[in-house]
PDB file of N, CA and C in Angstrom:
ATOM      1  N   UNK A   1     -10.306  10.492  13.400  1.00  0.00           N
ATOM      2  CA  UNK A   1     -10.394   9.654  12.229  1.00  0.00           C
ATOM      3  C   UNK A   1     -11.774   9.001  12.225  1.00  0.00           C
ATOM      4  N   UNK A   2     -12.702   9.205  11.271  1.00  0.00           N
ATOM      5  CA  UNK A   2     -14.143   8.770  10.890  1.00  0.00           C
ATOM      6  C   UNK A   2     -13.762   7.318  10.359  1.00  0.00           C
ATOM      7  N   UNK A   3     -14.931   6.449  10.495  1.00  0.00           N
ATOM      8  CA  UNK A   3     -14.796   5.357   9.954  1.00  0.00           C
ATOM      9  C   UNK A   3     -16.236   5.172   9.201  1.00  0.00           C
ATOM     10  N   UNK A   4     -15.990   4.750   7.566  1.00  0.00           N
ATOM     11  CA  UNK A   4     -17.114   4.351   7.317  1.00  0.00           C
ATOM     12  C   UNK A   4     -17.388   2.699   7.109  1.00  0.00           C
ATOM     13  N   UNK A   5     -19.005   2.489   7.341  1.00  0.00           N
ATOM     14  CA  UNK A   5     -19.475   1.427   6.942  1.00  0.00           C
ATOM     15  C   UNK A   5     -20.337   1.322   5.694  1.00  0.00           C
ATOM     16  N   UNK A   6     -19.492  -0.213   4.748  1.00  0.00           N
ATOM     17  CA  UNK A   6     -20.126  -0.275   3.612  1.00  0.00           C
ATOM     18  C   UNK A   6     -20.669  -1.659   3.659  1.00  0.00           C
ATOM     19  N   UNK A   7     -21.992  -2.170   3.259  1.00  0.00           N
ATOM     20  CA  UNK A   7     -22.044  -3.368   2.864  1.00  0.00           C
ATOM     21  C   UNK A   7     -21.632  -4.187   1.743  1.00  0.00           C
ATOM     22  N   UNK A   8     -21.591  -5.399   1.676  1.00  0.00           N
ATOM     23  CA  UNK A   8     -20.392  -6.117   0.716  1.00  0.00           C
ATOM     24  C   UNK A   8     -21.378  -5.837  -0.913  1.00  0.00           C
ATOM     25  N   UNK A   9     -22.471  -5.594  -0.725  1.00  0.00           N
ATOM     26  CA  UNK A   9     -22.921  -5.185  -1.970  1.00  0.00           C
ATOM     27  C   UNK A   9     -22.656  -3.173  -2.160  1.00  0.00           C
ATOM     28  N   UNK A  10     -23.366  -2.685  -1.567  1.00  0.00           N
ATOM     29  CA  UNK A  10     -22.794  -1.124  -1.475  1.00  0.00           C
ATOM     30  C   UNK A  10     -20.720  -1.336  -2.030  1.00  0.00           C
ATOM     31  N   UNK A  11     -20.585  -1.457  -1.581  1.00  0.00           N
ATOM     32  CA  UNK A  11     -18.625  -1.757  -1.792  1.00  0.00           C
ATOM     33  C   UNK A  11     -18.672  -2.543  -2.751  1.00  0.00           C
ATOM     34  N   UNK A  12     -19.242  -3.790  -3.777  1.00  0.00           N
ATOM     35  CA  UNK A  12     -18.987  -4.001  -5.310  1.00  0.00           C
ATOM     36  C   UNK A  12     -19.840  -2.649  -5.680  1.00  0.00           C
ATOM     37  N   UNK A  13     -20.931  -2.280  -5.576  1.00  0.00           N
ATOM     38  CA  UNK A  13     -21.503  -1.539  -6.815  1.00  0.00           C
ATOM     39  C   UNK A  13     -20.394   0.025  -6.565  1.00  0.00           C
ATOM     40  N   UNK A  14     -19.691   0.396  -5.487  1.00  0.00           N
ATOM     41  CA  UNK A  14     -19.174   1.298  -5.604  1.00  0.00           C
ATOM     42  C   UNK A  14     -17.903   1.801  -4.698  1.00  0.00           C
ATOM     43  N   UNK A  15     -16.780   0.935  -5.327  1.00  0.00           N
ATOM     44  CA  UNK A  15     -15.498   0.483  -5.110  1.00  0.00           C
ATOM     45  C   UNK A  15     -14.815   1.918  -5.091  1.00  0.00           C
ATOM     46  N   UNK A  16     -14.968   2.970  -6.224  1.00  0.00           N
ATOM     47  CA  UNK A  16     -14.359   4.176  -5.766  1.00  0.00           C
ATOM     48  C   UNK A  16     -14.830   4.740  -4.470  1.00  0.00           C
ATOM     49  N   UNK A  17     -15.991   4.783  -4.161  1.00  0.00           N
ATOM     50  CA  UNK A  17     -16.620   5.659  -2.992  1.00  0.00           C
ATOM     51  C   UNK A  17     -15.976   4.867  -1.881  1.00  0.00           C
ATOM     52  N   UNK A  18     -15.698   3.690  -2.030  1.00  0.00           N
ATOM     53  CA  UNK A  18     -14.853   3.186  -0.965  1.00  0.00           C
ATOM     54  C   UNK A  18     -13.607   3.545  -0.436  1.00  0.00           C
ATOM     55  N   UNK A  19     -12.745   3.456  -1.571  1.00  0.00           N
ATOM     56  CA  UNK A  19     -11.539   4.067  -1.745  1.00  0.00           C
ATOM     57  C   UNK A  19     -11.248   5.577  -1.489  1.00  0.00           C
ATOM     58  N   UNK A  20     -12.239   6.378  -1.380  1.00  0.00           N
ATOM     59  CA  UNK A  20     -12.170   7.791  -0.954  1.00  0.00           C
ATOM     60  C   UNK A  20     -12.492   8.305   0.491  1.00  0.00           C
ATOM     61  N   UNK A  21     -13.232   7.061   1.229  1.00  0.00           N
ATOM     62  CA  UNK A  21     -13.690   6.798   2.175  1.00  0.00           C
ATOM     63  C   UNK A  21     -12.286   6.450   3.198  1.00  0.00           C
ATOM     64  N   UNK A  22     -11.636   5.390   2.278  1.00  0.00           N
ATOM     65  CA  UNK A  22     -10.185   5.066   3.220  1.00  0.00           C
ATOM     66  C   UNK A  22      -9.761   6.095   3.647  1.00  0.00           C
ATOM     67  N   UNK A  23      -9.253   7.637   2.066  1.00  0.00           N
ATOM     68  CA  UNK A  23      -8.412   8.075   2.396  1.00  0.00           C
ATOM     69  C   UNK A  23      -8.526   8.700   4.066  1.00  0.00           C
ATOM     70  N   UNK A  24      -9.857   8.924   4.408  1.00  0.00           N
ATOM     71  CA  UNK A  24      -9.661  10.098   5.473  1.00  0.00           C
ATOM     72  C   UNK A  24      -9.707   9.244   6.702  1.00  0.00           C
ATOM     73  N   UNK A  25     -10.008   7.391   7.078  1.00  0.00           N
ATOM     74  CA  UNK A  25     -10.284   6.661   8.245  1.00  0.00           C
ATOM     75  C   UNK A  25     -10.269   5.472   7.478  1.00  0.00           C
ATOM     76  N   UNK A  26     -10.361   4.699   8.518  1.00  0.00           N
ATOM     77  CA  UNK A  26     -10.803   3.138   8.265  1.00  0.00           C
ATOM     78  C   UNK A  26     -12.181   2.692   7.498  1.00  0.00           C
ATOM     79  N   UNK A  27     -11.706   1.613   6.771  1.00  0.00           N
ATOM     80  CA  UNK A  27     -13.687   1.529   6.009  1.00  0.00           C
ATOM     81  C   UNK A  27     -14.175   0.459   6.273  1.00  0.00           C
ATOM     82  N   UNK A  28     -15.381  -0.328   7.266  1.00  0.00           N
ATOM     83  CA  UNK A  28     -15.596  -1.074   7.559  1.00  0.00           C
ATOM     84  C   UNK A  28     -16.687  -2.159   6.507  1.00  0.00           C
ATOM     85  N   UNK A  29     -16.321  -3.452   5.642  1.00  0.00           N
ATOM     86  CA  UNK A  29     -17.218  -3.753   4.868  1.00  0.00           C
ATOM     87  C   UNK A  29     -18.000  -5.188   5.846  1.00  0.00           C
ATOM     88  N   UNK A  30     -19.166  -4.975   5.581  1.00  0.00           N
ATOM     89  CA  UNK A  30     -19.877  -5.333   5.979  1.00  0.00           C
ATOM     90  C   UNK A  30     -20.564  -7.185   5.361  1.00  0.00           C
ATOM     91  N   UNK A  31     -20.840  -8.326   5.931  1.00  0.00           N
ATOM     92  CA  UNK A  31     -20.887  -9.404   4.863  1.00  0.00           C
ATOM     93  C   UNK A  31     -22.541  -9.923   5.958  1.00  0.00           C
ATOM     94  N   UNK A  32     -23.316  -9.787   5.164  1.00  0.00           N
ATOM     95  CA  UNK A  32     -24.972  -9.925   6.138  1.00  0.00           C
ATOM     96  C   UNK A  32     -25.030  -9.213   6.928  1.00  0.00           C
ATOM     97  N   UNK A  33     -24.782  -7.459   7.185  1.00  0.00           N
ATOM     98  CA  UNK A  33     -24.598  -7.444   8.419  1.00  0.00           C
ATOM     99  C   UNK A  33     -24.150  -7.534   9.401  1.00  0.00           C
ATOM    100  N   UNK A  34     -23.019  -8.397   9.079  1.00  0.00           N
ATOM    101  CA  UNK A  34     -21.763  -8.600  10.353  1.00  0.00           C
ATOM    102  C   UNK A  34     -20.270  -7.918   9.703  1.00  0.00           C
ATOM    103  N   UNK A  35     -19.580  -7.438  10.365  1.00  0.00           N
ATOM    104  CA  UNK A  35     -17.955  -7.011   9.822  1.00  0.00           C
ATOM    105  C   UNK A  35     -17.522  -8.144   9.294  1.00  0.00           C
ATOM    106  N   UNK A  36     -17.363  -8.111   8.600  1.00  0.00           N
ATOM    107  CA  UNK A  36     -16.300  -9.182   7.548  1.00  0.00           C
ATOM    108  C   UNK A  36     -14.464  -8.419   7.123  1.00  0.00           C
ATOM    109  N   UNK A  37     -14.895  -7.120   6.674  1.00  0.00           N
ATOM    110  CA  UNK A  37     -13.423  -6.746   6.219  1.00  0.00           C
ATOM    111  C   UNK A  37     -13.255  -5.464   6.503  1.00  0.00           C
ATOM    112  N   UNK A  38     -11.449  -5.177   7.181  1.00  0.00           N
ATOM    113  CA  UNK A  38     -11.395  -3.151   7.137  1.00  0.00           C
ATOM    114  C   UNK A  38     -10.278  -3.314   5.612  1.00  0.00           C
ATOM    115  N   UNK A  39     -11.186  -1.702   5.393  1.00  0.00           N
ATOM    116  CA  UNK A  39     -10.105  -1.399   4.043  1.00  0.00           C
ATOM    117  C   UNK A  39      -9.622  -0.151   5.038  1.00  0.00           C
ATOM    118  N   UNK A  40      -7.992  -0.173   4.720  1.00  0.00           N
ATOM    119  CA  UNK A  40      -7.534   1.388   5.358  1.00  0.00           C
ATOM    120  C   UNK A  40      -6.094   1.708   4.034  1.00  0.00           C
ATOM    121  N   UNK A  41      -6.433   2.856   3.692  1.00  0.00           N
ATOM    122  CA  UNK A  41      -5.027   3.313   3.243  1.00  0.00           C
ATOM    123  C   UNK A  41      -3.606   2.974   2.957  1.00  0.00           C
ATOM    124  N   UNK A  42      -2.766   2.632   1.999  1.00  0.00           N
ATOM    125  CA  UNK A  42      -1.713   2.471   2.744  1.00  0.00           C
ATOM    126  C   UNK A  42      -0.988   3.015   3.794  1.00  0.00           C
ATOM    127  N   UNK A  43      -0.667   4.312   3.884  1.00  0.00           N
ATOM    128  CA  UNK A  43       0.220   4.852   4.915  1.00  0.00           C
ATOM    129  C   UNK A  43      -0.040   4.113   6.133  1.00  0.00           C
ATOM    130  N   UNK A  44      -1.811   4.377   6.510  1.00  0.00           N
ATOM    131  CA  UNK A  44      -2.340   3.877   7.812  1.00  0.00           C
ATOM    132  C   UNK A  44      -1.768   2.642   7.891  1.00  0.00           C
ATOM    133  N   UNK A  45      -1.741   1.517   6.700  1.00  0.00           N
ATOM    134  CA  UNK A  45      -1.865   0.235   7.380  1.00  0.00           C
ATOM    135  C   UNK A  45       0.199  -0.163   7.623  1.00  0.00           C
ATOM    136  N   UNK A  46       0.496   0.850   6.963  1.00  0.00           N
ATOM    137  CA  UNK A  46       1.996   0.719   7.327  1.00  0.00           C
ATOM    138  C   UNK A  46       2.313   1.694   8.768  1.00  0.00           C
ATOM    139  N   UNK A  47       1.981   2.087   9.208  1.00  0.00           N
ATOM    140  CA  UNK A  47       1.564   2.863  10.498  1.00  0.00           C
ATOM    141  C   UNK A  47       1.436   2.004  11.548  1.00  0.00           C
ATOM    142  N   UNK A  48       0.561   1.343  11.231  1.00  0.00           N
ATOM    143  CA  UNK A  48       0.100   0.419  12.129  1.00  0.00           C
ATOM    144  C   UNK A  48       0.884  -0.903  12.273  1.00  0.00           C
ATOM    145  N   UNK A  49       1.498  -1.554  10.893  1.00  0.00           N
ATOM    146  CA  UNK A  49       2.611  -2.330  11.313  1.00  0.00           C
ATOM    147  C   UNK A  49       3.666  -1.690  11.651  1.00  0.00           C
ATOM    148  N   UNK A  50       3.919  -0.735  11.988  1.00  0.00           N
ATOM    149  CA  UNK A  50       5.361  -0.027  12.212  1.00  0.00           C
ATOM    150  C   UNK A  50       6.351  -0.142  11.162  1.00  0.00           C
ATOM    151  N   UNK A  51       5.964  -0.073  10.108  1.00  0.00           N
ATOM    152  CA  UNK A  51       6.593   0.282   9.131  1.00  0.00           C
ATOM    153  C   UNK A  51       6.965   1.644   8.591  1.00  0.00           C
ATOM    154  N   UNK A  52       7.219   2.286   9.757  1.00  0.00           N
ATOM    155  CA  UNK A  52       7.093   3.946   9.418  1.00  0.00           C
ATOM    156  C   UNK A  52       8.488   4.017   8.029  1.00  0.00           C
ATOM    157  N   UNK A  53       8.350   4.891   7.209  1.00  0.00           N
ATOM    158  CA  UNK A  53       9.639   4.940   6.198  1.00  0.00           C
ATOM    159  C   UNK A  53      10.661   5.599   7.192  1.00  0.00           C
ATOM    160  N   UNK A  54      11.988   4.874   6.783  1.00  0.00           N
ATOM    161  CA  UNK A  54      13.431   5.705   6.929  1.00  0.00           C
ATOM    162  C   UNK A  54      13.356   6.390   6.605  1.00  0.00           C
ATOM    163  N   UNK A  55      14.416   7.388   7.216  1.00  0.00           N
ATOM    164  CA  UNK A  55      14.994   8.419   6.806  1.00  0.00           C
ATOM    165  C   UNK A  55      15.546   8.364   5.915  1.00  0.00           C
ATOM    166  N   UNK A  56      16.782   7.422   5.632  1.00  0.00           N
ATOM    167  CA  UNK A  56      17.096   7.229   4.188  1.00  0.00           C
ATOM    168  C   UNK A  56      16.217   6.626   3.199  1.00  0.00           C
ATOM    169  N   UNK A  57      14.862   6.422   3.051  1.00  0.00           N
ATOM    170  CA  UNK A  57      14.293   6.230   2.326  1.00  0.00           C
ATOM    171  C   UNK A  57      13.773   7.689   1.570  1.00  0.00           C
ATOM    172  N   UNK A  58      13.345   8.239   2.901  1.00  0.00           N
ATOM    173  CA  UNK A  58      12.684   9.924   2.859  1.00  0.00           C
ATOM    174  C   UNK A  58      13.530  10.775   2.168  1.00  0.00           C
ATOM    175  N   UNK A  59      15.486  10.588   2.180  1.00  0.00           N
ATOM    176  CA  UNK A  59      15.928  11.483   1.561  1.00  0.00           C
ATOM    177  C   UNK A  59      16.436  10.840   0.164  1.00  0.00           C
ATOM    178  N   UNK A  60      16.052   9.784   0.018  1.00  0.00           N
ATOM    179  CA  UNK A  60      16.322   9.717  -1.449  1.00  0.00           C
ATOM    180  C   UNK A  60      15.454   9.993  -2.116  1.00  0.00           C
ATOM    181  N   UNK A  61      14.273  10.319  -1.635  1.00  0.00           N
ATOM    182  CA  UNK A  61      12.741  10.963  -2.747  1.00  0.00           C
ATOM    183  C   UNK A  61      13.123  12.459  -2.699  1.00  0.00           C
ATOM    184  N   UNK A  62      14.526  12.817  -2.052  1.00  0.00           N
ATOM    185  CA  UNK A  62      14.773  14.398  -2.098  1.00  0.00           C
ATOM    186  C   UNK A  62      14.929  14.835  -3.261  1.00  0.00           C
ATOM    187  N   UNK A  63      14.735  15.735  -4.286  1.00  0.00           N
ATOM    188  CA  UNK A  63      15.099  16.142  -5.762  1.00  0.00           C
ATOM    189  C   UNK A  63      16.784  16.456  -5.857  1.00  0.00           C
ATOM    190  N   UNK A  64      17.411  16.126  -6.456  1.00  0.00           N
ATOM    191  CA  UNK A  64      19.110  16.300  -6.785  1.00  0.00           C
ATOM    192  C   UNK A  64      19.261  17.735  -7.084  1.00  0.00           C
ATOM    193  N   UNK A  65      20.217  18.186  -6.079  1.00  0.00           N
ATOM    194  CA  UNK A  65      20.362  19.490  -6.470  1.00  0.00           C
ATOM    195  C   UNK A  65      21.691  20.087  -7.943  1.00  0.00           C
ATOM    196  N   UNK A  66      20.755  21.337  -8.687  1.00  0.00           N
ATOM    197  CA  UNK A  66      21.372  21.479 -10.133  1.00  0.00           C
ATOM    198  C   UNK A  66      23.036  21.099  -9.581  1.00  0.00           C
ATOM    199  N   UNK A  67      23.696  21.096 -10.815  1.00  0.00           N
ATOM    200  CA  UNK A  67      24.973  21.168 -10.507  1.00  0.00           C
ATOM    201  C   UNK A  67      25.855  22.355 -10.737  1.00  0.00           C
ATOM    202  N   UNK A  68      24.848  23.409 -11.120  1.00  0.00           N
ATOM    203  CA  UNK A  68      25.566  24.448 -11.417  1.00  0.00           C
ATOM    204  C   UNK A  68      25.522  25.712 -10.189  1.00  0.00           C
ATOM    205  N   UNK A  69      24.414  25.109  -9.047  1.00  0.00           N
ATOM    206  CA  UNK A  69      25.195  25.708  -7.521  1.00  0.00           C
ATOM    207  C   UNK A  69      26.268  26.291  -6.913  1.00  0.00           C
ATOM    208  N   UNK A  70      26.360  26.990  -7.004  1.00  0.00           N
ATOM    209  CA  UNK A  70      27.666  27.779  -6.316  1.00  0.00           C
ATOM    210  C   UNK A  70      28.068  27.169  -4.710  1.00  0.00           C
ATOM    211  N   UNK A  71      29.558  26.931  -4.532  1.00  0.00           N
ATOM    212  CA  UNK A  71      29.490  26.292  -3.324  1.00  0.00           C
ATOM    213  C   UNK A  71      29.597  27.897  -2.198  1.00  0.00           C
ATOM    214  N   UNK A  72      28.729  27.498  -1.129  1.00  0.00           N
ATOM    215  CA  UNK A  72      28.830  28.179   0.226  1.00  0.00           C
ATOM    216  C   UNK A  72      30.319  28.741   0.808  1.00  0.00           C
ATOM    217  N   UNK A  73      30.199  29.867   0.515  1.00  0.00           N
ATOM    218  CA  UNK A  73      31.835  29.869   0.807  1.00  0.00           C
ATOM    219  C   UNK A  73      31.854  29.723   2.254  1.00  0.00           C
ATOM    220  N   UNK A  74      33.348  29.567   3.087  1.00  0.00           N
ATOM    221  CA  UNK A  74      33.589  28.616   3.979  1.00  0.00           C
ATOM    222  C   UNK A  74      33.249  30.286   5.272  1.00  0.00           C
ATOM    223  N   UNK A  75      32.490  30.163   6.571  1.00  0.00           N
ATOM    224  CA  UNK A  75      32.880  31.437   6.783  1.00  0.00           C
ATOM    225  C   UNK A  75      33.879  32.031   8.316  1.00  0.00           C
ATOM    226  N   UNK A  76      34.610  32.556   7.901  1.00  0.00           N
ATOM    227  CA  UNK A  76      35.998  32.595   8.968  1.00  0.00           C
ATOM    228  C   UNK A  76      35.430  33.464  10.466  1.00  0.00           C
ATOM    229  N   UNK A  77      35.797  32.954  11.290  1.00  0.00           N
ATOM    230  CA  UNK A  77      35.408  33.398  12.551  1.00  0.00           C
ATOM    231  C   UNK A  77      36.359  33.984  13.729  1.00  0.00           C
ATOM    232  N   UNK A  78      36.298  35.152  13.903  1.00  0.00           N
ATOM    233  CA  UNK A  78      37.060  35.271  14.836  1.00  0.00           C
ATOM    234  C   UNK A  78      37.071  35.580  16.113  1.00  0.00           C
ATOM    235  N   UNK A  79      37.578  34.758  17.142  1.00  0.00           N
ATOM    236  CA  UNK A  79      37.412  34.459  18.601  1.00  0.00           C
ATOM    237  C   UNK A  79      38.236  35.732  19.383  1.00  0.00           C
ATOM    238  N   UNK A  80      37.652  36.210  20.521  1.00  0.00           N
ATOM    239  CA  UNK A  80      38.348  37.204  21.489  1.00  0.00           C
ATOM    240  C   UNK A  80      38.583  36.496  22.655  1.00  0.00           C
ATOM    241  N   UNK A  81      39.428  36.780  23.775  1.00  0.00           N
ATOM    242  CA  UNK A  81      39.055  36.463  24.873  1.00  0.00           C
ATOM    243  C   UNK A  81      38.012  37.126  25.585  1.00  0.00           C
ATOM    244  N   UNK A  82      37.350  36.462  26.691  1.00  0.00           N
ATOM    245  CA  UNK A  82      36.057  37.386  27.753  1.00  0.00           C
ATOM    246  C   UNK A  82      36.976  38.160  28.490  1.00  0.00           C
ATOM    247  N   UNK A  83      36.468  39.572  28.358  1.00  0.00           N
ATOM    248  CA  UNK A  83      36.940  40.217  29.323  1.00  0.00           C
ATOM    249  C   UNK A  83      36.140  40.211  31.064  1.00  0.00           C
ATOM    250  N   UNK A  84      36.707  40.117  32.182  1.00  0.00           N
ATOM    251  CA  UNK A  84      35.433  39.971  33.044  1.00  0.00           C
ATOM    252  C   UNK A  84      35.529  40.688  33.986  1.00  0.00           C
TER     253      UNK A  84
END
């Protein structure tokens, strides 16, 4: 993960280039020369608080399946004994 550095003027005159900068690392803005602020992504910065998403969060962004699906028919199995 690359990190870029912007100064606090570079980052007003060009707020997208910043933002494209997050997506791939951390973006370090700069205030005289000294770190003042990180911009990072959301995912990252929920990553980092351990906010990873549920699972039940993950499967409700699943798409609903049609309703005109045919159900799986059930399938019958039949057991032998081992001969040995």
């Amino acid at each position: 993960m690359s990190s870029r550095i912007f100064s606090s003027r570079e980052f007003t005159r060009d707020v997208a280039a910043a933002k494209a900068a997050a997506l791939t690392g951390p973006v370090l803005i700069t205030d005289r020369g000294q770190p003042a602020f990180v911009m990072l992504n959301i995912d990252e910065y929920r990553r980092l608080q351990g906010q990873a998403p549920s699972l039940f969060s993950l499967m409700q962004q699943l798409p609903e399946l049609p309703a005109d699906i045919a159900e799986i028919p059930r399938m019958e199995l039949e057991f032998r004994d081992v001969e040995l």
